[in-house]
C-alpha atoms as a PDB file:
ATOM      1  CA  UNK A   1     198.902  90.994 149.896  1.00  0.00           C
ATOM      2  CA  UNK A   2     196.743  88.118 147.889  1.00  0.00           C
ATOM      3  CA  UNK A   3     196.184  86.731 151.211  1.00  0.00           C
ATOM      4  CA  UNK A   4     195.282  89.801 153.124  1.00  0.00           C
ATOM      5  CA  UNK A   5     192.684  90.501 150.198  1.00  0.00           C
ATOM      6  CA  UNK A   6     191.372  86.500 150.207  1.00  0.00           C
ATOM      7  CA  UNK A   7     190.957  87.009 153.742  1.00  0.00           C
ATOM      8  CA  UNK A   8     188.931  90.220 153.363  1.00  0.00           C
ATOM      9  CA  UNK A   9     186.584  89.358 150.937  1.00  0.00           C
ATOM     10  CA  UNK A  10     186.167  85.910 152.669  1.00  0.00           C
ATOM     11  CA  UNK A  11     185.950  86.559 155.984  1.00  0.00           C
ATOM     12  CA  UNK A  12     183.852  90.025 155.606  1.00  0.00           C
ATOM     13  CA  UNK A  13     181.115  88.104 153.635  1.00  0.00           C
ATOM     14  CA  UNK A  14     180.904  85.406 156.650  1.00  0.00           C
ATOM     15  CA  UNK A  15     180.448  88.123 159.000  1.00  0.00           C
ATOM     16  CA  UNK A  16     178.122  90.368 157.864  1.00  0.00           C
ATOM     17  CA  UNK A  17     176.151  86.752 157.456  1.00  0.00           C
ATOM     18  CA  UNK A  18     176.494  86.322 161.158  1.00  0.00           C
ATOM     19  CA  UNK A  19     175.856  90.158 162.109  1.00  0.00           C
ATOM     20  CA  UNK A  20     172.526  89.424 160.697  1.00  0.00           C
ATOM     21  CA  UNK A  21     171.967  86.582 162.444  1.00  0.00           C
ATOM     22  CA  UNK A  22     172.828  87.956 165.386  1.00  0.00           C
ATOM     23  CA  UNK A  23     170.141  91.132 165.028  1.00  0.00           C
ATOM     24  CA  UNK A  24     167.172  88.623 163.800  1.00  0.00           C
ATOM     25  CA  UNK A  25     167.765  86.816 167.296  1.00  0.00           C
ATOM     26  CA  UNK A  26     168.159  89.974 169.236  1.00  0.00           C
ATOM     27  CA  UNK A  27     164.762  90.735 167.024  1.00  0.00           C
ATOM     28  CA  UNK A  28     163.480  87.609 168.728  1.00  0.00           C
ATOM     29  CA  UNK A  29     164.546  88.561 171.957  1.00  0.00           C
ATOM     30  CA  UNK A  30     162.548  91.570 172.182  1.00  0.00           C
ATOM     31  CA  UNK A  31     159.625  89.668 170.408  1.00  0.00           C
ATOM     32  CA  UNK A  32     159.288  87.491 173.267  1.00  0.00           C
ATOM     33  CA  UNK A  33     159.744  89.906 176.014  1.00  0.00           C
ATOM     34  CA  UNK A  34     157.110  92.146 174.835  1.00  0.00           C
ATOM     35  CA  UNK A  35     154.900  89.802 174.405  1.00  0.00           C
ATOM     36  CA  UNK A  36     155.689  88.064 178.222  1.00  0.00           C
ATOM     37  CA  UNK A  37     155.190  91.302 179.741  1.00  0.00           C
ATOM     38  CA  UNK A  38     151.866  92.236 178.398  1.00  0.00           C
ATOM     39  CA  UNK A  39     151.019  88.941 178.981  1.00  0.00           C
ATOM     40  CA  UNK A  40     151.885  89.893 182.534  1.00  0.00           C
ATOM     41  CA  UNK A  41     150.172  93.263 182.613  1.00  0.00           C
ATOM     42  CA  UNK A  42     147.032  91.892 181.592  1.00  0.00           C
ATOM     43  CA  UNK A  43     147.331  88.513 184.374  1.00  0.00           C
ATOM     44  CA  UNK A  44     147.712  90.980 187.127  1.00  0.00           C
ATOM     45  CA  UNK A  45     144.681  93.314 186.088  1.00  0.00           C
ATOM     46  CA  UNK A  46     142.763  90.289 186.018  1.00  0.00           C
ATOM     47  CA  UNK A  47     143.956  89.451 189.435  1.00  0.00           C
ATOM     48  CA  UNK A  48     142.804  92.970 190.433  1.00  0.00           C
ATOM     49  CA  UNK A  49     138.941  92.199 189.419  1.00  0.00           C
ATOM     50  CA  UNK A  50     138.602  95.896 188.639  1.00  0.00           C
ATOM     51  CA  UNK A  51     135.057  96.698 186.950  1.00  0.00           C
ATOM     52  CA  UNK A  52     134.982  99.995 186.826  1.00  0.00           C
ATOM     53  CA  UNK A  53     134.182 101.664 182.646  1.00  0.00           C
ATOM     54  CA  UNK A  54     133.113  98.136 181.861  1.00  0.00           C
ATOM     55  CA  UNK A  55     129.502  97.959 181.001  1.00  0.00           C
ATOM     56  CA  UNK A  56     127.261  96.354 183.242  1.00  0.00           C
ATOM     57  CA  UNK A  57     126.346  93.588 181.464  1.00  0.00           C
ATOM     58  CA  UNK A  58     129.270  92.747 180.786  1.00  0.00           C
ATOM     59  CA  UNK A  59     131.012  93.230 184.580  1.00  0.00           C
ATOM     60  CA  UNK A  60     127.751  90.895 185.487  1.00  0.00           C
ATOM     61  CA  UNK A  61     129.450  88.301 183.227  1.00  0.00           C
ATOM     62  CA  UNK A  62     132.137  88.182 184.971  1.00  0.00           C
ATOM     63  CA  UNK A  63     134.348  90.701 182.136  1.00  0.00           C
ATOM     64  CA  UNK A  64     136.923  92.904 184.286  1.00  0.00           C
ATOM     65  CA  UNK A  65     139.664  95.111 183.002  1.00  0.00           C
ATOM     66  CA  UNK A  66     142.611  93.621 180.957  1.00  0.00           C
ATOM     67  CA  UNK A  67     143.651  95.634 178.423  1.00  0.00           C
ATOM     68  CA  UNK A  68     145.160  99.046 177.653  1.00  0.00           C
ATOM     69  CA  UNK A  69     141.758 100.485 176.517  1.00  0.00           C
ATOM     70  CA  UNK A  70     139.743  99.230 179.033  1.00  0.00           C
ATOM     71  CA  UNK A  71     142.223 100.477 181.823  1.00  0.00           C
ATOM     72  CA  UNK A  72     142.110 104.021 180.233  1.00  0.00           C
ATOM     73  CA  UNK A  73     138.780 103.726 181.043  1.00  0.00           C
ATOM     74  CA  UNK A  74     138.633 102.520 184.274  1.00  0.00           C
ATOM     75  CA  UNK A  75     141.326 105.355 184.801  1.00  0.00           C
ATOM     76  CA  UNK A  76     138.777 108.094 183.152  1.00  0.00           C
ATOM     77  CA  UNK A  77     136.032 106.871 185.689  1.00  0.00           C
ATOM     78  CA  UNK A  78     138.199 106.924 189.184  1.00  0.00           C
ATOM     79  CA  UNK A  79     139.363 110.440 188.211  1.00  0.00           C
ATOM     80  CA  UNK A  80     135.845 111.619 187.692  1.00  0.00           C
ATOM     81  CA  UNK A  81     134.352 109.989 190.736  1.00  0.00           C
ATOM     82  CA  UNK A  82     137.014 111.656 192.455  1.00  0.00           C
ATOM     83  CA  UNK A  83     136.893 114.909 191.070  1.00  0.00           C
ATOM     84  CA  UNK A  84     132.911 114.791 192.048  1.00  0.00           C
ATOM     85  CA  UNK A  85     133.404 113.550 195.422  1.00  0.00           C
ATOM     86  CA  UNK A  86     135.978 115.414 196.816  1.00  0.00           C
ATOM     87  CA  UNK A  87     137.225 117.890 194.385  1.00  0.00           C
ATOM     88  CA  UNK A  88     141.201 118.136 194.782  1.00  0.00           C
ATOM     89  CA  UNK A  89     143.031 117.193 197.592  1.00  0.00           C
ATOM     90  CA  UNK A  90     143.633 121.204 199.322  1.00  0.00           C
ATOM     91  CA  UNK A  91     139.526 121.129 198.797  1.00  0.00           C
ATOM     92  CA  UNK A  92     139.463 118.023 201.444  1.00  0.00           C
ATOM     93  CA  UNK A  93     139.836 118.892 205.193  1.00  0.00           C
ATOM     94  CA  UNK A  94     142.341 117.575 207.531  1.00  0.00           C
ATOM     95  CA  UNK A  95     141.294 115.270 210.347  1.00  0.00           C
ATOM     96  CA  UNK A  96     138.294 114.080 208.209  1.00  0.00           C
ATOM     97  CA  UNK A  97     138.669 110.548 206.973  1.00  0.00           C
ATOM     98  CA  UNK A  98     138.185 112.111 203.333  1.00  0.00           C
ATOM     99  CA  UNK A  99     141.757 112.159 202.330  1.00  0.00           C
ATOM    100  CA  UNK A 100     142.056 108.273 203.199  1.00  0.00           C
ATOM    101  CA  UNK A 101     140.008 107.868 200.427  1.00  0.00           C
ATOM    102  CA  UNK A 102     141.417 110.361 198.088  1.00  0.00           C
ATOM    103  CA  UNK A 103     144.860 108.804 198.383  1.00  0.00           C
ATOM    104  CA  UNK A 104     143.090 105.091 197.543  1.00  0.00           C
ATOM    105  CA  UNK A 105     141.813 106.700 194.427  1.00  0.00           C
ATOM    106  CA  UNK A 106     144.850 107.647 193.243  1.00  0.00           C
ATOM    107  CA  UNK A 107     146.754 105.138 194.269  1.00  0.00           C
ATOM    108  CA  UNK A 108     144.525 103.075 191.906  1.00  0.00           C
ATOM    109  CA  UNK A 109     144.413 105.422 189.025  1.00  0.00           C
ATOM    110  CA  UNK A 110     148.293 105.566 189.056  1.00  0.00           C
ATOM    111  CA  UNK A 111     148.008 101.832 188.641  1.00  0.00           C
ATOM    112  CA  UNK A 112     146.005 101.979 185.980  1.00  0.00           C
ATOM    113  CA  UNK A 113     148.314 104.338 184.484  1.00  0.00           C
ATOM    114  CA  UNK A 114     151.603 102.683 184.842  1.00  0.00           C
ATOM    115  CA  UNK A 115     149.507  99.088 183.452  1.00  0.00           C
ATOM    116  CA  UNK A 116     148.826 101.532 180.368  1.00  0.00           C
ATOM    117  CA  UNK A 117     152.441 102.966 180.552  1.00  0.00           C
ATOM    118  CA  UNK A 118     153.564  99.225 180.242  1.00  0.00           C
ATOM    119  CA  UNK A 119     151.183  98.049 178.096  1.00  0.00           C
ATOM    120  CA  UNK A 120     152.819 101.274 175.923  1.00  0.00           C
ATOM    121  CA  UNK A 121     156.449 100.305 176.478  1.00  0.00           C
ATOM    122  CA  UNK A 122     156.086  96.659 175.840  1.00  0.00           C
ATOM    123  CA  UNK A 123     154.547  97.614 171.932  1.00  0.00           C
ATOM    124  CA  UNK A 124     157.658  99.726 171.919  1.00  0.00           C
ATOM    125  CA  UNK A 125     159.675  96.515 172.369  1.00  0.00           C
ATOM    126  CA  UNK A 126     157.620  94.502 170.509  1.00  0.00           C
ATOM    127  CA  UNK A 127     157.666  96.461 167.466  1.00  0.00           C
ATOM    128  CA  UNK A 128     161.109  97.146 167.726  1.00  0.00           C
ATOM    129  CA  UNK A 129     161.633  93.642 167.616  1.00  0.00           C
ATOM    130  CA  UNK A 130     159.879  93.153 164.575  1.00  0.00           C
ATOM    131  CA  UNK A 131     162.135  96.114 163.038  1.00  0.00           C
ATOM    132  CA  UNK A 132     165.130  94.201 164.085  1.00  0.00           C
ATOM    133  CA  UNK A 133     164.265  91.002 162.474  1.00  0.00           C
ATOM    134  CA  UNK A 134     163.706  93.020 159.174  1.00  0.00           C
ATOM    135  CA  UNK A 135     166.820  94.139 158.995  1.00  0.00           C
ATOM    136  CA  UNK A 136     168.788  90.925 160.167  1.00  0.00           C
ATOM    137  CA  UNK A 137     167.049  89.482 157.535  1.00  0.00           C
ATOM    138  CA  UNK A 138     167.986  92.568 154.835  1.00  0.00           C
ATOM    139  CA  UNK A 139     171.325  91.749 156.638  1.00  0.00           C
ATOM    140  CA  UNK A 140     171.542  88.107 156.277  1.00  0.00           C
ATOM    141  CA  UNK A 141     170.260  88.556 152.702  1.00  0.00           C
ATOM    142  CA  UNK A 142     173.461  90.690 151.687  1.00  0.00           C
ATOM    143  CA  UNK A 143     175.631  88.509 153.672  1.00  0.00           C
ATOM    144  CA  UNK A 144     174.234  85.056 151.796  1.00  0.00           C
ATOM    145  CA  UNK A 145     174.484  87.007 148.150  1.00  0.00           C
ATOM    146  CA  UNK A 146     178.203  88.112 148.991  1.00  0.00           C
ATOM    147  CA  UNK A 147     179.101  84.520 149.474  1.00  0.00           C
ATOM    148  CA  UNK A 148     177.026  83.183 146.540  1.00  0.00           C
ATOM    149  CA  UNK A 149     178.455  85.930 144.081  1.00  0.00           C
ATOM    150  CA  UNK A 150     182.024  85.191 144.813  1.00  0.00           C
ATOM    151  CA  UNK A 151     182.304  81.543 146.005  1.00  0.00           C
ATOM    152  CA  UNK A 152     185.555  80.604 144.756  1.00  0.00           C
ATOM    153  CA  UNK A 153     186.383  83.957 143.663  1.00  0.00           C
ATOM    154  CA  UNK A 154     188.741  86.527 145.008  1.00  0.00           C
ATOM    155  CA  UNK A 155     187.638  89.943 144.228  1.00  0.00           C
ATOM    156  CA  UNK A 156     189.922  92.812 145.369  1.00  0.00           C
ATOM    157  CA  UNK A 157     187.742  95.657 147.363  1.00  0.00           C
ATOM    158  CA  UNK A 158     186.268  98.367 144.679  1.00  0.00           C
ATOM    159  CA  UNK A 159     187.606  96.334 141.446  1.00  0.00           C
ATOM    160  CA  UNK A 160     191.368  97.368 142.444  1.00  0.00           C
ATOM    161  CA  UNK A 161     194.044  95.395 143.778  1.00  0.00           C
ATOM    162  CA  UNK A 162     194.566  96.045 147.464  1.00  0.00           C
ATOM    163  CA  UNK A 163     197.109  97.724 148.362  1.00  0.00           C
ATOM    164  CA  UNK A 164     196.443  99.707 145.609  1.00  0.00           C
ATOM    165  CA  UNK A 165     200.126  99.215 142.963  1.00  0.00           C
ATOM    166  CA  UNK A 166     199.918 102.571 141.189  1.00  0.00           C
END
């Protein structure tokens, strides 16, 4: 039984070390991914050259949407263009090359609102990834005092011999 309880306290120390370790670089993980995919978002708004809510001065300059904020923008102004235009799509008429148009405009604002949708999920990952570094480290922390408190010790589980001898 000395051995059973040498390997317990030994072994369990090690590995709640390495379960930490393991969550800080699955913390990592989702770090980086987060961060590559807005990183992507924002690349292929840029790509897009989309103007639109940006002021004019700025749009002159060259400025086009790339962020979450400014694509809630650009969002807000398609919808209301489109809403003043044509109304909703029963008030357009078929035949008439109106609905071509509607359709574009909401093709783009759905664009805009799945870039904002990602931008959105990607934090989620992001600060989930933070969150899971904390606690590997809170983790790794208990692990490293376990070992440090009973290096070359061999402490039975709760103070009491294991299997208990009552």
């Amino acid at each position: 039984m000395e051995r059973l309880n040498r390997y317990l306290t030994t072994y369990l120390r090690v590995m709640v070390l390495l379960l930490g370790l393991v969550v800080i670089a699955a913390g990592i993980v989702f770090a980086v991914e987060a961060t590559s995919v807005r990183a992507e978002i924002t690349g292929e708004l840029r790509t897009e050259q989309i103007a639109l809510g940006i002021d004019e001065a700025l749009a002159a300059n060259g400025k086009v949407v790339d962020g979450v904020t400014e694509a809630k923008l650009a969002f807000e102004t398609i919808r209301e263009h489109r809403y003043d235009n044509w109304g909703t799509y029963d008030d357009t008429e078929r035949g008439s090359p109106e609905p071509d148009s509607y359709i574009q405009a909401l093709a783009l604002e759905n664009s805009l609102n799945l870039a904002r949708a990602g931008y959105g999920v990607a934090d989620l990952a992001l600060y989930s990834g933070i969150a899971m570094i904390v606690m590997g480290v809170a983790i790794s922390g208990t692990g490293v005092a376990l070992i440090g408190l009973t290096r070359g010790k061999s402490y039975a589980p709760l103070g009491r011999a294991f299997p208990p001898t009552d």
